[in-house]
PDB file of N, CA and C in Angstrom:
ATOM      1  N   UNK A   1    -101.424  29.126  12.647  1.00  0.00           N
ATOM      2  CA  UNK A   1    -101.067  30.501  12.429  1.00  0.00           C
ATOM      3  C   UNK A   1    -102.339  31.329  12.459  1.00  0.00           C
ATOM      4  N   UNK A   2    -101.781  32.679  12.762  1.00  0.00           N
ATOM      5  CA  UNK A   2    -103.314  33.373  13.108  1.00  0.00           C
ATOM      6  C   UNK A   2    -103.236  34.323  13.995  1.00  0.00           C
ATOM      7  N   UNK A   3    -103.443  35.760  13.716  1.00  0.00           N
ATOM      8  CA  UNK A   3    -103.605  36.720  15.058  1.00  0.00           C
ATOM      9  C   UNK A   3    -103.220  37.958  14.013  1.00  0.00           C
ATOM     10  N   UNK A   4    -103.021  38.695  15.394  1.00  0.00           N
ATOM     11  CA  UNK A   4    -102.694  40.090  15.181  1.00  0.00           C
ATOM     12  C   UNK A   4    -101.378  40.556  15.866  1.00  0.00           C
ATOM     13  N   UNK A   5    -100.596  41.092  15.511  1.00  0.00           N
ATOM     14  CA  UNK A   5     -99.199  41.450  16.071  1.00  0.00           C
ATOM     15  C   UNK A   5     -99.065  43.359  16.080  1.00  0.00           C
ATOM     16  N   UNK A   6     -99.847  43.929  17.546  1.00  0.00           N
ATOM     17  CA  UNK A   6     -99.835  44.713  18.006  1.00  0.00           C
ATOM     18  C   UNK A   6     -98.564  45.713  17.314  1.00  0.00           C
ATOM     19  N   UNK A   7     -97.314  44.826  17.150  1.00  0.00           N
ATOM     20  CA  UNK A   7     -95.735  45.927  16.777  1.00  0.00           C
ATOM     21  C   UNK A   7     -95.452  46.074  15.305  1.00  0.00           C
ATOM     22  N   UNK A   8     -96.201  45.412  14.441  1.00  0.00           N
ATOM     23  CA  UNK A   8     -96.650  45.749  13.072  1.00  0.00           C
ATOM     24  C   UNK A   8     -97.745  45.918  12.242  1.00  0.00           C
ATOM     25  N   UNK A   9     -98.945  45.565  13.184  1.00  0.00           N
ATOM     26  CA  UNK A   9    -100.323  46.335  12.795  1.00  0.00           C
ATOM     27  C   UNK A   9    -100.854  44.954  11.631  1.00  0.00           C
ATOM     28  N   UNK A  10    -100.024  43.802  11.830  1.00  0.00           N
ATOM     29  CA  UNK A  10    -100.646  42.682  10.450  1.00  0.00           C
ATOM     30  C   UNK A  10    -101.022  41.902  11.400  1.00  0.00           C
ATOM     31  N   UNK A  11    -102.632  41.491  11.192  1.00  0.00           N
ATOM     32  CA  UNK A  11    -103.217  40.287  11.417  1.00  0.00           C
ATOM     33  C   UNK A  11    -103.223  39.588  10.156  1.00  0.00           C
ATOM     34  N   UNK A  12    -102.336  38.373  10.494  1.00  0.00           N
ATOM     35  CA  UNK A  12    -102.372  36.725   9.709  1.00  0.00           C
ATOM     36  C   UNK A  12    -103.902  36.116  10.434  1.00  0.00           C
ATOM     37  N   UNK A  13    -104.787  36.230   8.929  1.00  0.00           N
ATOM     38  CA  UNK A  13    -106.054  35.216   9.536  1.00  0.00           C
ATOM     39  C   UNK A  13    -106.222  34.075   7.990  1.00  0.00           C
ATOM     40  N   UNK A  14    -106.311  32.834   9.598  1.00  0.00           N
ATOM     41  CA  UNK A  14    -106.525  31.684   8.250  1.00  0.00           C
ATOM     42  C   UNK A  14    -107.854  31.217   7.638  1.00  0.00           C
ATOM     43  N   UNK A  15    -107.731  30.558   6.529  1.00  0.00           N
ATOM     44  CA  UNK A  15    -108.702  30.077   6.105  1.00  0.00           C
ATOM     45  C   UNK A  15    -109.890  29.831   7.222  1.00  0.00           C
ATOM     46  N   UNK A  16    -109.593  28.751   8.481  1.00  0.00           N
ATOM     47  CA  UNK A  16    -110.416  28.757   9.073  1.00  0.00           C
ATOM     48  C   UNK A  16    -111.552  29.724   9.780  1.00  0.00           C
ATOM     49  N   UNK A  17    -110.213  30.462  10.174  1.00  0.00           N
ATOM     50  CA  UNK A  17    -111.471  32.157  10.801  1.00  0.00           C
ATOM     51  C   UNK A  17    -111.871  32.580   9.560  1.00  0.00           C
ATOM     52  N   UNK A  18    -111.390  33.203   8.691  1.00  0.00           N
ATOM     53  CA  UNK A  18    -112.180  33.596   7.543  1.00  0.00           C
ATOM     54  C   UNK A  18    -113.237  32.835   6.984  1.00  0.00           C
ATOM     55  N   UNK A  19    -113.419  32.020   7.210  1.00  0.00           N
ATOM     56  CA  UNK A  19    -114.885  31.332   6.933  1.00  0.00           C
ATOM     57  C   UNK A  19    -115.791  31.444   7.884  1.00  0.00           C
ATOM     58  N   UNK A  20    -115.605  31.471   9.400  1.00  0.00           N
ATOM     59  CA  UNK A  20    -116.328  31.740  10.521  1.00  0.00           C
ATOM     60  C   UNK A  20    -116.487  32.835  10.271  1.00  0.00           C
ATOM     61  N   UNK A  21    -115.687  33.735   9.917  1.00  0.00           N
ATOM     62  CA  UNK A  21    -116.089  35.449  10.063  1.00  0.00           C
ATOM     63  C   UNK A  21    -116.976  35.809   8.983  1.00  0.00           C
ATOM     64  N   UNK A  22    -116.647  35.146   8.358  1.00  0.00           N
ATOM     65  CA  UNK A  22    -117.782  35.614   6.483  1.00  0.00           C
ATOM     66  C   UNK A  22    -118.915  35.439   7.295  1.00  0.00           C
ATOM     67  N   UNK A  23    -119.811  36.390   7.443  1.00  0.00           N
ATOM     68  CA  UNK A  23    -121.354  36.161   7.544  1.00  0.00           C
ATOM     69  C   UNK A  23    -122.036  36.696   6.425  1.00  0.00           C
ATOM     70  N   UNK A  24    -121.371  37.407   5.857  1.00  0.00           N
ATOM     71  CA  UNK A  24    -122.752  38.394   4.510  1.00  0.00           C
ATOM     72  C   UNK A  24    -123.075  37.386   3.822  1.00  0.00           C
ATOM     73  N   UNK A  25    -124.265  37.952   3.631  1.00  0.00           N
ATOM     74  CA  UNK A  25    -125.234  37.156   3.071  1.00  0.00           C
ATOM     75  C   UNK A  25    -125.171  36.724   1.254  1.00  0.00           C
ATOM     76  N   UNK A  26    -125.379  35.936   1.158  1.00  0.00           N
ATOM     77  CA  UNK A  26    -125.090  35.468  -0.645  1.00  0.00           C
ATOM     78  C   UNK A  26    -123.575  34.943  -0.577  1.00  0.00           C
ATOM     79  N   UNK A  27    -122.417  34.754   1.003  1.00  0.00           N
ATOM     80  CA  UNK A  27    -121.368  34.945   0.590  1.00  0.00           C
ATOM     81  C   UNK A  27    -121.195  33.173   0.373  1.00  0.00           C
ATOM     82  N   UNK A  28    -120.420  32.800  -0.619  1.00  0.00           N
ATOM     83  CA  UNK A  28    -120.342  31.156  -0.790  1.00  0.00           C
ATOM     84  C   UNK A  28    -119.932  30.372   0.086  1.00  0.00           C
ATOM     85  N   UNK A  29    -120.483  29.575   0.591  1.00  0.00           N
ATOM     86  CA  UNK A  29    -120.090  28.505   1.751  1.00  0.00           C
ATOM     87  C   UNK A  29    -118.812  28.093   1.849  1.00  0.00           C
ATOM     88  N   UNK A  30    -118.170  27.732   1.460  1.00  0.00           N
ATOM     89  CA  UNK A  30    -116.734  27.523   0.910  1.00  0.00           C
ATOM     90  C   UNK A  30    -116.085  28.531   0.589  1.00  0.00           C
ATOM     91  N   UNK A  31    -115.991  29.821   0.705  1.00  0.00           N
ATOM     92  CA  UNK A  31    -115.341  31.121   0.329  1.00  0.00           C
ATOM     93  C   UNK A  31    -113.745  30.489   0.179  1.00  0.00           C
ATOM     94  N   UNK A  32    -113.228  31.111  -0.311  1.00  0.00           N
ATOM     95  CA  UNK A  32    -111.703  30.700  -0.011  1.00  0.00           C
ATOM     96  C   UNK A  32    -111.336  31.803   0.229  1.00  0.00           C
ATOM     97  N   UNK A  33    -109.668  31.912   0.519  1.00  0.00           N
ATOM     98  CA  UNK A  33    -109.445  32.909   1.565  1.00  0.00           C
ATOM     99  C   UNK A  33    -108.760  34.195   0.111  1.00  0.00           C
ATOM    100  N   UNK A  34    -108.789  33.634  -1.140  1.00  0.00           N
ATOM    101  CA  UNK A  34    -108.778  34.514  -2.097  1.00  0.00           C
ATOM    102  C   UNK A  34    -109.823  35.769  -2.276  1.00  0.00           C
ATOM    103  N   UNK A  35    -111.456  34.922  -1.551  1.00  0.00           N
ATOM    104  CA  UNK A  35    -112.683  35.465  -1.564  1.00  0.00           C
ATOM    105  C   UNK A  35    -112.880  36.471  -0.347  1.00  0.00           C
ATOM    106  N   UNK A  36    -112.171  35.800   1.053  1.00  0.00           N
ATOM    107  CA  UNK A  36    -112.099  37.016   1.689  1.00  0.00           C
ATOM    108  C   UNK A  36    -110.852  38.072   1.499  1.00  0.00           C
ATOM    109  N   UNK A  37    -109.782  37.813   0.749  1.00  0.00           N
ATOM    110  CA  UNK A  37    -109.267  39.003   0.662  1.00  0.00           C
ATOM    111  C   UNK A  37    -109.490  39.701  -0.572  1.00  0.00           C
ATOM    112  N   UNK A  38    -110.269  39.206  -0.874  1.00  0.00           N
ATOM    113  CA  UNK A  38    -111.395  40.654  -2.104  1.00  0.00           C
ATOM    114  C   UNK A  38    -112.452  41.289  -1.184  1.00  0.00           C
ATOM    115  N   UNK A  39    -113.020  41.081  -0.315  1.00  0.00           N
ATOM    116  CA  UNK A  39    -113.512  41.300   0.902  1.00  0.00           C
ATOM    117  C   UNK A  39    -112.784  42.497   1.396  1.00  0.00           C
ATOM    118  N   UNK A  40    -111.623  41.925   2.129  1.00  0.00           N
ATOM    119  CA  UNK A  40    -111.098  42.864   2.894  1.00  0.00           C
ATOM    120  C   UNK A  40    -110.394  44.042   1.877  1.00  0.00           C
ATOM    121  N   UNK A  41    -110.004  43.877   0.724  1.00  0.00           N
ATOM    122  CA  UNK A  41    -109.875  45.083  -0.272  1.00  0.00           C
ATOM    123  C   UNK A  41    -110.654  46.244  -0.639  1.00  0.00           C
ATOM    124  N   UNK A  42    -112.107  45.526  -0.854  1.00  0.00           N
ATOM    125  CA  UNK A  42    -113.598  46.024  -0.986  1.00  0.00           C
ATOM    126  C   UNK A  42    -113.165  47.223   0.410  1.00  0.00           C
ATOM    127  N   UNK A  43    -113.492  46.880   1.649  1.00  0.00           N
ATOM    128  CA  UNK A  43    -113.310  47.697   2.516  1.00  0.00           C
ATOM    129  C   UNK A  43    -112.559  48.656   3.149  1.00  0.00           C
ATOM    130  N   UNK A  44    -111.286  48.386   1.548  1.00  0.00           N
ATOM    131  CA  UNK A  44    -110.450  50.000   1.994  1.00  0.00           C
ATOM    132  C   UNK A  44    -108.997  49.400   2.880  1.00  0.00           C
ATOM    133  N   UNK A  45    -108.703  47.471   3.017  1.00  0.00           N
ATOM    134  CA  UNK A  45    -107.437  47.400   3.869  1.00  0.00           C
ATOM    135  C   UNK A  45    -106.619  46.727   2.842  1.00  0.00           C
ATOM    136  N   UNK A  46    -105.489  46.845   3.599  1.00  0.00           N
ATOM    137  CA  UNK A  46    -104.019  46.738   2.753  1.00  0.00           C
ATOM    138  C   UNK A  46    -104.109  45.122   3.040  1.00  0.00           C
ATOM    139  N   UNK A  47    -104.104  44.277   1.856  1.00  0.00           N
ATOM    140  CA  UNK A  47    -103.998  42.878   1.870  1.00  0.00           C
ATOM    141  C   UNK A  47    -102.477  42.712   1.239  1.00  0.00           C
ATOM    142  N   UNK A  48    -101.273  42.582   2.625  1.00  0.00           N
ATOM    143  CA  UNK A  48     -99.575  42.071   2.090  1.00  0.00           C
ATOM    144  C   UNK A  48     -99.569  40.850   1.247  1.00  0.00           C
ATOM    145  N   UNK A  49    -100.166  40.069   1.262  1.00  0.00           N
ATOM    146  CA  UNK A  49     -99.747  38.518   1.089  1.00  0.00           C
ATOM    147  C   UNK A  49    -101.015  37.424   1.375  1.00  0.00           C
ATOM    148  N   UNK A  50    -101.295  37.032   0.209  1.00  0.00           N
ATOM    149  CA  UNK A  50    -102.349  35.196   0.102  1.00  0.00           C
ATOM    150  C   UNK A  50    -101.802  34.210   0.104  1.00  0.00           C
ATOM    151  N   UNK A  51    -101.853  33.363   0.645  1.00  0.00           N
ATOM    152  CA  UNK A  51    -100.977  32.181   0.904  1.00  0.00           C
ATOM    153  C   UNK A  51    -102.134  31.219   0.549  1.00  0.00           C
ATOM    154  N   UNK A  52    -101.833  29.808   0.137  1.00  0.00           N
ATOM    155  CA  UNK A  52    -103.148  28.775  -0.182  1.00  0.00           C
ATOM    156  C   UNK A  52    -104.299  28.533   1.248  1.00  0.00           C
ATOM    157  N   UNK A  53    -103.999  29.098   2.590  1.00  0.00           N
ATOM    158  CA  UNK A  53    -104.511  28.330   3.593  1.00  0.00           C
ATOM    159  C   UNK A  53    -104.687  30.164   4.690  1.00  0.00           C
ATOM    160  N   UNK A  54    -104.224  31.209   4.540  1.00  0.00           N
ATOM    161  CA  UNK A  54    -103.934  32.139   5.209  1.00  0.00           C
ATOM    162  C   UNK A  54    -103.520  33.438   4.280  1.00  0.00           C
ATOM    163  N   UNK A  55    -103.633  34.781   4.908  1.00  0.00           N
ATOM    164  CA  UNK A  55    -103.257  35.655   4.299  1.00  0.00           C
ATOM    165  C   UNK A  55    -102.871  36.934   5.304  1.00  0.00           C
ATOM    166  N   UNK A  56    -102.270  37.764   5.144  1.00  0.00           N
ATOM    167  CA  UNK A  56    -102.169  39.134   5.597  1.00  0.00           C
ATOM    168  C   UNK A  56    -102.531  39.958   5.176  1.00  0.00           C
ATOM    169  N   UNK A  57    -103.127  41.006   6.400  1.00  0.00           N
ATOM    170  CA  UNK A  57    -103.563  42.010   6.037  1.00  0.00           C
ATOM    171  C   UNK A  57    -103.439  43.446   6.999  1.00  0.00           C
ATOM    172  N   UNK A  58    -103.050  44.498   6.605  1.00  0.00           N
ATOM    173  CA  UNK A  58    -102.562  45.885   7.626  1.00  0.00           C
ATOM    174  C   UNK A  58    -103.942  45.815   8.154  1.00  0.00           C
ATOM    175  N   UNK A  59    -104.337  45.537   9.286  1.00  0.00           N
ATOM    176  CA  UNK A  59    -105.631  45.659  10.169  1.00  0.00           C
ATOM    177  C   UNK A  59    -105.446  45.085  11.268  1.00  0.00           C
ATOM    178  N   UNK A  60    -106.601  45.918  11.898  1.00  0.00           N
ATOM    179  CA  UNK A  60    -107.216  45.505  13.641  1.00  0.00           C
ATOM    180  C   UNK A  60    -107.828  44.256  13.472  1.00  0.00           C
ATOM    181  N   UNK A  61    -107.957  43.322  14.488  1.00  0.00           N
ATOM    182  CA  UNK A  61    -109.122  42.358  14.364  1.00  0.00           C
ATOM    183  C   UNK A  61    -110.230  42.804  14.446  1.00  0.00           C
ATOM    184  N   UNK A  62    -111.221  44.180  14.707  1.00  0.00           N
ATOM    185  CA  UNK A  62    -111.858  44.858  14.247  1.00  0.00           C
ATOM    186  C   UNK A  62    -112.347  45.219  13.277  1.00  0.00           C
ATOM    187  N   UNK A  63    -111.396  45.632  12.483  1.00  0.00           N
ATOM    188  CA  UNK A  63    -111.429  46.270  10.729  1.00  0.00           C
ATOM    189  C   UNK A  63    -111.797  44.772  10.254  1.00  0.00           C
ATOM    190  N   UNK A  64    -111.088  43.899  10.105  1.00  0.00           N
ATOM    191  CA  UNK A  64    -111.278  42.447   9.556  1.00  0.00           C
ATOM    192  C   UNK A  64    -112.967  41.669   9.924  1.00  0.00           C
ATOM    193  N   UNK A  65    -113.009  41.770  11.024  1.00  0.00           N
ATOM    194  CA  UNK A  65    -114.176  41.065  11.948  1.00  0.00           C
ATOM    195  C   UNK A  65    -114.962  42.099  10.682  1.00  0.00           C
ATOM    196  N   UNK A  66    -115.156  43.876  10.900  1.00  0.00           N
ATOM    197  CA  UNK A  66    -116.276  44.236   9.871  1.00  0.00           C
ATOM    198  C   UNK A  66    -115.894  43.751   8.493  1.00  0.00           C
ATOM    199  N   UNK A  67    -115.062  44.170   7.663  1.00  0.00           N
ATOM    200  CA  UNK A  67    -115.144  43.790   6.358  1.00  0.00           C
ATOM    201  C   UNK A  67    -115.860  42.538   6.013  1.00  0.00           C
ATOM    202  N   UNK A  68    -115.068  41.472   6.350  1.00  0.00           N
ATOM    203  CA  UNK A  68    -115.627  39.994   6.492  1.00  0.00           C
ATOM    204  C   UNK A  68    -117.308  39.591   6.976  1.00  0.00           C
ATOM    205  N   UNK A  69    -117.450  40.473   7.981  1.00  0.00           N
ATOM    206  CA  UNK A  69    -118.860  39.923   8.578  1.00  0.00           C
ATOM    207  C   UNK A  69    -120.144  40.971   7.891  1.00  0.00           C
ATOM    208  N   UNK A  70    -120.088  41.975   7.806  1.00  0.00           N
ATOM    209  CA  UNK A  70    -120.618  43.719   7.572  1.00  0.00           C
ATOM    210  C   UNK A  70    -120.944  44.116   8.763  1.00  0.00           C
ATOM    211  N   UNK A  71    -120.506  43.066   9.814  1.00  0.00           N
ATOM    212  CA  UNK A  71    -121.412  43.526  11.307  1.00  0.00           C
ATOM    213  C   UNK A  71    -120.416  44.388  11.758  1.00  0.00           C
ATOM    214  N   UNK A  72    -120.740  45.284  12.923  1.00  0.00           N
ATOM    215  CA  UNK A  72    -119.708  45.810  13.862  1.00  0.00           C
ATOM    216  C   UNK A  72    -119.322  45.189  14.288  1.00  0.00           C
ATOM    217  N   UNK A  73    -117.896  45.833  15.006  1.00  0.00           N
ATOM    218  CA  UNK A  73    -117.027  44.680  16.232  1.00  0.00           C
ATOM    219  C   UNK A  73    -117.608  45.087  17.321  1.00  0.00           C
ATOM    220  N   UNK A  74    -117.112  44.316  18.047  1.00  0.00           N
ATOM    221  CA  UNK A  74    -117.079  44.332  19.377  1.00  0.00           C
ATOM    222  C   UNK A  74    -115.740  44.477  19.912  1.00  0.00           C
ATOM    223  N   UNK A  75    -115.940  45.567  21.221  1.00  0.00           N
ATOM    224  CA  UNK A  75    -114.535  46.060  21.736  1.00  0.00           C
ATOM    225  C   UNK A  75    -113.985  44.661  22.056  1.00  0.00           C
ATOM    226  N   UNK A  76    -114.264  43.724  22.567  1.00  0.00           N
ATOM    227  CA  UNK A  76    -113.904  42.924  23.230  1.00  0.00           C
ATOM    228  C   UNK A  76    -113.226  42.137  22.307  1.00  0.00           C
ATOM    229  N   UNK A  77    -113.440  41.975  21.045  1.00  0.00           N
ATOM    230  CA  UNK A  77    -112.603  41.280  20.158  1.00  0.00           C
ATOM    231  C   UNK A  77    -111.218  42.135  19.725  1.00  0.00           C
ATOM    232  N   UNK A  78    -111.498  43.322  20.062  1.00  0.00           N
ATOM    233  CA  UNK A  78    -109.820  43.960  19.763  1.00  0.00           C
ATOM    234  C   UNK A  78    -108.871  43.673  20.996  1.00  0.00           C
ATOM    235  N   UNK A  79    -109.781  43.709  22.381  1.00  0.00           N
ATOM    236  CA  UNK A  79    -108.817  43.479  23.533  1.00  0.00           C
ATOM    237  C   UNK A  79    -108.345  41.853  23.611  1.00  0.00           C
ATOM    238  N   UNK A  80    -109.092  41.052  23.162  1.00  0.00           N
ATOM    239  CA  UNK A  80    -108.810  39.631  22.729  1.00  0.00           C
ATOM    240  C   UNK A  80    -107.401  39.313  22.345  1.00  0.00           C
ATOM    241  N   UNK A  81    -107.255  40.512  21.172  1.00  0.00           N
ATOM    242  CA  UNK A  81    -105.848  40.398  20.760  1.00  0.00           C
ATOM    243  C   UNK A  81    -104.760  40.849  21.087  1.00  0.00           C
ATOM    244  N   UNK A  82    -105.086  41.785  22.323  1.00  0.00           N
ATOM    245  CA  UNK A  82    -103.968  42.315  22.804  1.00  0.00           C
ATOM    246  C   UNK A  82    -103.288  41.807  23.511  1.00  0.00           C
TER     247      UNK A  82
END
């Protein structure tokens, strides 16, 4: 499970990407995906639902890619998901 669904604006990202995407610095090696959706809250997005392994959240793979990383996106990761 995992993506973004263009006709309701929720990307489901799992544990796995959310650990690839965490880059900030001090962030714990093991984050759990409880840790990135205090993350993605911090940055102002609507977190629907935490699940033990995945979560939702009202965002672009953009908005997510920054919260999670502090880096900018890249266009190319929003057209990824389209």
């Amino acid at each position: 499970m995992g993506g973004y669904d263009q006709k309701t604006g929720i990307f489901s990202l799992t544990q796995t990407k959310a650990r690839y995407w965490c880059r900030r610095p001090g962030a714990p090696r093991t984050n759990t995906i409880e840790y990135s959706a205090k993350l993605l809250r911090e940055a102002g997005l609507e977190v629907l639902s935490v699940h033990g392994n995945y979560l939702e959240v009202k965002a672009t793979p953009g908005q997510v890619w920054e919260a999670l990383s502090g880096q900018p996106s890249d266009p190319k990761r929003e057209s990824h998901y389209l």
